[in-house]
Protein backbone atom coordinates (compact mmCIF):
# COMPACT_ATOMS: atom_id res chain seq x y z
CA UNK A 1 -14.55 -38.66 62.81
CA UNK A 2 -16.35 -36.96 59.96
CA UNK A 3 -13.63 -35.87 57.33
CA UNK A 4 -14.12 -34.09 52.93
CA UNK A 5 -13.06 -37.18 51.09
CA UNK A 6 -14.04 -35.37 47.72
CA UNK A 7 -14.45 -31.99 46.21
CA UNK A 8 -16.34 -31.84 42.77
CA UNK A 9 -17.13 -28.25 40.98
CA UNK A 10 -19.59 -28.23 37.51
CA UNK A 11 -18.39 -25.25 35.86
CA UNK A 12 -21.28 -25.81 33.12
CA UNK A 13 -24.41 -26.64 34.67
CA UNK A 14 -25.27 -30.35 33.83
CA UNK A 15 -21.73 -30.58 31.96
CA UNK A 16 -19.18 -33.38 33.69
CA UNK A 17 -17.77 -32.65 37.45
CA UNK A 18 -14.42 -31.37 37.90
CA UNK A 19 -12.99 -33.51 40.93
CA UNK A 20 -10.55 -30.80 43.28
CA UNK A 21 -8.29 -31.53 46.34
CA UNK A 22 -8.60 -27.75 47.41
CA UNK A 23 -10.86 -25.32 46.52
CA UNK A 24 -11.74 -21.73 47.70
CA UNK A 25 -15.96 -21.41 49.17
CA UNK A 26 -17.37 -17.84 49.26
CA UNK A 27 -20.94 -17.05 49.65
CA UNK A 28 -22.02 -18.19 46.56
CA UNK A 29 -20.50 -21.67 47.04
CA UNK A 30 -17.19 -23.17 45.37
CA UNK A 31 -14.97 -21.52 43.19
CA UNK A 32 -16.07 -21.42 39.48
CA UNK A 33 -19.29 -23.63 40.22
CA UNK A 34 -21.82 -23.30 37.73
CA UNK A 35 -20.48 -19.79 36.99
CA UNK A 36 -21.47 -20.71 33.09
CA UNK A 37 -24.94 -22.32 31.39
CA UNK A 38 -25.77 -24.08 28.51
CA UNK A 39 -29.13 -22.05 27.26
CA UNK A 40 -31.81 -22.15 24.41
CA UNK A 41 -32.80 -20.07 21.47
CA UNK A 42 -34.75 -18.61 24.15
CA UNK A 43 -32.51 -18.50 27.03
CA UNK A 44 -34.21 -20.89 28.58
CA UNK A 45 -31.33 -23.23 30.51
CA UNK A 46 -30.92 -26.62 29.49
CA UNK A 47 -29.68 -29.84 31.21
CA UNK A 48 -29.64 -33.40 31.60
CA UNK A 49 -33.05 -33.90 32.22
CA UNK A 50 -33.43 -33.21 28.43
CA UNK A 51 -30.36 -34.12 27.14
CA UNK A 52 -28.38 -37.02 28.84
CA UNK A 53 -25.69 -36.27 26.60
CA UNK A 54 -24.64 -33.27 28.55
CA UNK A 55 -22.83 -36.22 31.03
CA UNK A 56 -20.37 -36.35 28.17
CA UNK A 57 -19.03 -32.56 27.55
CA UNK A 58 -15.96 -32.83 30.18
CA UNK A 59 -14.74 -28.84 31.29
CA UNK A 60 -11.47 -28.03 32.75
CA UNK A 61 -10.05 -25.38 34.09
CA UNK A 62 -6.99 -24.42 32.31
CA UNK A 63 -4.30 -21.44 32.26
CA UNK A 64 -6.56 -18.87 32.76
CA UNK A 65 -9.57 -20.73 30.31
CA UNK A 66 -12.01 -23.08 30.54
CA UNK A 67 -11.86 -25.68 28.37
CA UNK A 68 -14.61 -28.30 27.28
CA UNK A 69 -13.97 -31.21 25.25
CA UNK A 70 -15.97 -34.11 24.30
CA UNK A 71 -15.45 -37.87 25.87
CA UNK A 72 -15.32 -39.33 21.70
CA UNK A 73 -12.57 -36.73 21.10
CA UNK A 74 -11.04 -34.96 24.05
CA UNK A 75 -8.24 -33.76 21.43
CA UNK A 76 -11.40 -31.34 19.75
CA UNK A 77 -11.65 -29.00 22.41
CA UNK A 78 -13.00 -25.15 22.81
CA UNK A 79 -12.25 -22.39 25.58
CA UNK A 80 -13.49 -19.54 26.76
CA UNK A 81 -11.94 -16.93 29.74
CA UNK A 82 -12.62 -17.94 33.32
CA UNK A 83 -12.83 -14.13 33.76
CA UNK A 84 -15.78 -14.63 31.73
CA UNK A 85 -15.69 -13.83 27.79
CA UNK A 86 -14.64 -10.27 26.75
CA UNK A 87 -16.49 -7.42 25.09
CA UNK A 88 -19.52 -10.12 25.55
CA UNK A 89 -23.22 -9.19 24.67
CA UNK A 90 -25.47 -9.29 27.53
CA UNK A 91 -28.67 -11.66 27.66
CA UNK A 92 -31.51 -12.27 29.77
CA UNK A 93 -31.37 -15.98 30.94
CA UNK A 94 -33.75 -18.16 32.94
CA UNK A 95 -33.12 -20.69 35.46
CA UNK A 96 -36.54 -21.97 37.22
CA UNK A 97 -38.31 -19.38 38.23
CA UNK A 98 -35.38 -16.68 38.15
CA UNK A 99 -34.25 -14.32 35.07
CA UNK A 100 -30.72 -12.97 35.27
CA UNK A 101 -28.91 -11.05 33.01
CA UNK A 102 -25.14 -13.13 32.08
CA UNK A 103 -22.81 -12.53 29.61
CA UNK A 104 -22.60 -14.49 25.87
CA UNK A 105 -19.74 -16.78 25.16
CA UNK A 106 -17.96 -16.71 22.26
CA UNK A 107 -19.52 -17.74 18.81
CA UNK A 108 -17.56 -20.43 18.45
CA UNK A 109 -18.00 -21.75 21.77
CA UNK A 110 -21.58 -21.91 20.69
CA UNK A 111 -21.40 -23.35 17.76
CA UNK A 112 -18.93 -26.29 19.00
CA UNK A 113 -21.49 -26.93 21.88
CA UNK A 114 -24.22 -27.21 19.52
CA UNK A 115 -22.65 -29.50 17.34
CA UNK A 116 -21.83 -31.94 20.38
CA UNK A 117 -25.33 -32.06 22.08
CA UNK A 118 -26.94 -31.93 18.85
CA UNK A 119 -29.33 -29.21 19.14
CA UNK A 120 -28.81 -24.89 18.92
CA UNK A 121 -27.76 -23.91 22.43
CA UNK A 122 -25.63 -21.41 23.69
CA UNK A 123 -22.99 -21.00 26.80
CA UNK A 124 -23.76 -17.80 28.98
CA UNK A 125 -21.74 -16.68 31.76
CA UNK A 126 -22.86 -14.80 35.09
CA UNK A 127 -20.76 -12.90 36.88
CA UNK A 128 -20.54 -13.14 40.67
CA UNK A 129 -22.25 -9.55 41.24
CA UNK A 130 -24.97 -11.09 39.25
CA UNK A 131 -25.71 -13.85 41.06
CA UNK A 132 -29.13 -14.67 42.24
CA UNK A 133 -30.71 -14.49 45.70
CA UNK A 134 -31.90 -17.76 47.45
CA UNK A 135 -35.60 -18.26 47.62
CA UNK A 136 -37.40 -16.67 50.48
CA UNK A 137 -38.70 -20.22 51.20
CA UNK A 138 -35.30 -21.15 52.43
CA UNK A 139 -33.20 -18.63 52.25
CA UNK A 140 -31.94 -15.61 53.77
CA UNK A 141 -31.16 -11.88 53.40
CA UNK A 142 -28.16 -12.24 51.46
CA UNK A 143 -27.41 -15.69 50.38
CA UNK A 144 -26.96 -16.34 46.84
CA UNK A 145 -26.02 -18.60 44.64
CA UNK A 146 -24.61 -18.75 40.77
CA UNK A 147 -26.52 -21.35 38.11
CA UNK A 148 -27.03 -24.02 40.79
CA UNK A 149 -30.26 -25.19 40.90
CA UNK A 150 -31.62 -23.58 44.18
CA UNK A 151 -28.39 -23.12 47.07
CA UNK A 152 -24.65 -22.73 46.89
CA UNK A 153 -23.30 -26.27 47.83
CA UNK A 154 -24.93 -29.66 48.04
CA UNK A 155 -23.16 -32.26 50.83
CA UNK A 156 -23.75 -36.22 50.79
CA UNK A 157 -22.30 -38.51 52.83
CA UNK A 158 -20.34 -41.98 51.80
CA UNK A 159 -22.40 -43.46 54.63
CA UNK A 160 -25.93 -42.67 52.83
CA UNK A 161 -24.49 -44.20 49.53
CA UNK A 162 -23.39 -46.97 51.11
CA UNK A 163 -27.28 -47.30 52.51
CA UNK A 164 -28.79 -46.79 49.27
CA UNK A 165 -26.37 -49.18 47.43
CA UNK A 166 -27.20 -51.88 49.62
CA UNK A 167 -30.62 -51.68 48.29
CA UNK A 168 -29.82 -52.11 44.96
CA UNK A 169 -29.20 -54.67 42.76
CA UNK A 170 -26.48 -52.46 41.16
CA UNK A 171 -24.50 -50.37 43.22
CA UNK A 172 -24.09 -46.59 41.81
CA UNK A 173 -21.14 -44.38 42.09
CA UNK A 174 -21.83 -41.10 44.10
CA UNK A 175 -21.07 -39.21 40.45
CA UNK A 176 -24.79 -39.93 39.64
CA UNK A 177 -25.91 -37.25 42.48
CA UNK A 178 -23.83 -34.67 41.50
CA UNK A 179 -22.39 -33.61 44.88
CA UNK A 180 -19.98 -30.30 45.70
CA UNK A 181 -18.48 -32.24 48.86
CA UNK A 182 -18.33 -35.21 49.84
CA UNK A 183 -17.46 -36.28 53.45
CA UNK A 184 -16.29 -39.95 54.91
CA UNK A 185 -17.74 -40.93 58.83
CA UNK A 186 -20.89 -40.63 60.25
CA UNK A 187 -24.47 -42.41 59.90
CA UNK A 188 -26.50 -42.84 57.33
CA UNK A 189 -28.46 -39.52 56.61
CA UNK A 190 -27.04 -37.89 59.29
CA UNK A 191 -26.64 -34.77 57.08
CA UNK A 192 -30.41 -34.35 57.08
CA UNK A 193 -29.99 -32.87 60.58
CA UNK A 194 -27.32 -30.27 60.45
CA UNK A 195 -28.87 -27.11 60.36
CA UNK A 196 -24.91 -26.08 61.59
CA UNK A 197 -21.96 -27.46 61.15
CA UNK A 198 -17.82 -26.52 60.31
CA UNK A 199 -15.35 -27.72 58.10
CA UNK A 200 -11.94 -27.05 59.31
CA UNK A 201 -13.13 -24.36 61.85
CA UNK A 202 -14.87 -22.22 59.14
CA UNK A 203 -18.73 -22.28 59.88
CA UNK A 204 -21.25 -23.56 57.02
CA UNK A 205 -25.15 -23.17 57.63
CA UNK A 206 -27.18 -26.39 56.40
CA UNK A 207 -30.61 -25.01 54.54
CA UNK A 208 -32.58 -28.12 53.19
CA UNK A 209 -32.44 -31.25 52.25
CA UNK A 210 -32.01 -31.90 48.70
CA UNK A 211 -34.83 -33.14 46.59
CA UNK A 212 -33.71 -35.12 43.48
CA UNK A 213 -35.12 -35.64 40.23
CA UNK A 214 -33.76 -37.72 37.58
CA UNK A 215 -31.00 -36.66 36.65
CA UNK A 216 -29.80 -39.11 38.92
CA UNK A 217 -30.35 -42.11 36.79
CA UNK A 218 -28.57 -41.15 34.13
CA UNK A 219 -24.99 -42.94 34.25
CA UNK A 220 -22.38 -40.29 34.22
CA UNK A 221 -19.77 -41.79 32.14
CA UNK A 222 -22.09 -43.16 29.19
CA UNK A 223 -24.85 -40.89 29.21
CA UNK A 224 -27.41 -43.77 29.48
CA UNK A 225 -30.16 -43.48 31.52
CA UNK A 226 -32.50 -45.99 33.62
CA UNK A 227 -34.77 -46.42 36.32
CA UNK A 228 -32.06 -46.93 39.12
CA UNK A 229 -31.37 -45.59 41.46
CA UNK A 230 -34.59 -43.01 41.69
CA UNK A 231 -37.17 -45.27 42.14
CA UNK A 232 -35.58 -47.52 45.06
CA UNK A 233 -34.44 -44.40 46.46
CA UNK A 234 -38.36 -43.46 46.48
CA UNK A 235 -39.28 -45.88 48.58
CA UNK A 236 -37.77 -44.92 51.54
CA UNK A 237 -36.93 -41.39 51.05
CA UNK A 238 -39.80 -39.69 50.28
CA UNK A 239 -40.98 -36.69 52.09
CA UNK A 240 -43.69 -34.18 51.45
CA UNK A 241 -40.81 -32.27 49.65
CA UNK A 242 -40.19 -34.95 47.26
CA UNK A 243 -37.05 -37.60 47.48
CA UNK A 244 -34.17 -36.68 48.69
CA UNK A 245 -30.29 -37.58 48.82
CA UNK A 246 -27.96 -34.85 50.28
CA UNK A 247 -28.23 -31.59 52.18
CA UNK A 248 -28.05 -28.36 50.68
CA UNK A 249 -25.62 -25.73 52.56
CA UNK A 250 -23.79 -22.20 51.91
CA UNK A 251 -21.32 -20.40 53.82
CA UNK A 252 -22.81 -18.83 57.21
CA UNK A 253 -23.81 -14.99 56.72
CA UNK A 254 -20.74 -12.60 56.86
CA UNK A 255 -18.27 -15.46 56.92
CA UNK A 256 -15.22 -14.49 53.90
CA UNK A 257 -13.90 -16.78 51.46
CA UNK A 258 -12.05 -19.83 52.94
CA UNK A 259 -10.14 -22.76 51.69
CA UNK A 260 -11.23 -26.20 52.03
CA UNK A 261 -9.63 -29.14 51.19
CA UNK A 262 -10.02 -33.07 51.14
CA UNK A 263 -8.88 -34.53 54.29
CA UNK A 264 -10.47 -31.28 56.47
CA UNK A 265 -12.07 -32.63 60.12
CA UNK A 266 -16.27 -31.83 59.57
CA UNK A 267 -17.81 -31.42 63.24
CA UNK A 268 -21.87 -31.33 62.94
């Protein structure tokens, strides 16, 4: 039996997971996931792939705010509405190939972000209304997703870590791919395959299978980066796509918000 064995949401895109043991999935994929970005001078989005350090800036979701705090200091914190920030300017951000307009946090939000990754950023917020359509490549009429990279939710199974750690010569923890859900049972991979599947009855479409990049090798909890697991995981996961780890997914079309939680029966 296939069963959720972890729920993660990234508020801030390429900021720390939040680990859940419920959370609510609408069409644009968990609750508060990547609703808010870290962006340039030029509102150009920026993440791990340029600064590792991003690992170390720890959100929470907190009486109404969300919080971030630093792993040196978690007692120097910052917060900011999870309604999004009031009376905020709007600004035209970019994520890939897509422009959106969000919503600017507060100026001291900014300025305490800045001063923990080191460079002049800023933290943006997109509403849900805002959110932006999935790529004709993949997607359909209707699907959408917040700042995620490309779809709403990305599933991996314990099975395929379990696979790819027995090919290294140091295991890595499933934090490193960055995973919404997380689901015990099954075979290796098996994900790949499930263009349909449910999680406790409600119905989830699977789109693609995830290609990674590498992110993946940075360590999650020290911000240091090497060559593991990417380039084993090359080897024998390499498609014309790229190389993948995980299956991207989103709610089917028309299905409302639902509540999953760990423990919840998957049937693919």
């Amino acid at each position: 039996m296939k069963q959720i064995s972890g729920i993660y949401i990234y508020p801030v895109k390429s900021l720390a997971g939040v680990p859940l043991s419920e959370s609510a999935v609408g069409p644009q994929g968990l609750s508060y996931d990547r609703q808010w970005m870290v962006v340039d001078m030029k509102g150009l989005f920026v993440s791990q792939r340029k600064v590792p350090g991003m690992a170390l800036v720890q959100p929470v979701l907190k009486d109404g705010q969300l919080v971030l705090s630093h792993h040196r200091d978690p007692n120097d914190c910052v917060a900011t509405p999870l309604s999004g920030p009031a009376q905020a300017a709007n600004v035209r951000v970019q994520v890939w190939e897509d422009t959106v307009e969000a919503k600017l946090c507060e100026d001291e939000v900014n300025e305490w972000l800045s001063d923990q990754l080191g460079t002049f950023c800023r933290l943006v917020y997109l509403p849900l209304p805002n959110a932006r359509p999935l790529s004709e490549r993949y997607g359909r009429p209707g699907e959408a997703t917040l700042f995620a990279d490309s779809c709403p939710l990305l599933i991996t199974g314990e099975a395929a870590l379990q696979d790819l750690n027995s090919h290294l010569v140091n295991p890595v923890p499933m934090n490193r791919f960055r995973p919404n859900l997380v689901f015990t049972g099954g075979t290796a991979f098996e994900e790949d395959e499930w263009s349909s599947f449910t999680i406790a009855n409600v119905p989830f479409r699977g789109i693609r299978k995830c290609t990674r990049c590498k992110v993946i090798n940075t360590d999650q909890t020290t911000a240091a980066v090497y060559q593991e697991p990417l380039a084993t995981l090359a080897n024998y996961r390499r498609d014309a796509q790229g190389v993948n780890f995980g299956l991207h997914a989103a709610l089917e079309k028309g299905q409302g918000p639902a509540l999953i939680r760990v423990g919840d029966q998957i049937i693919a």
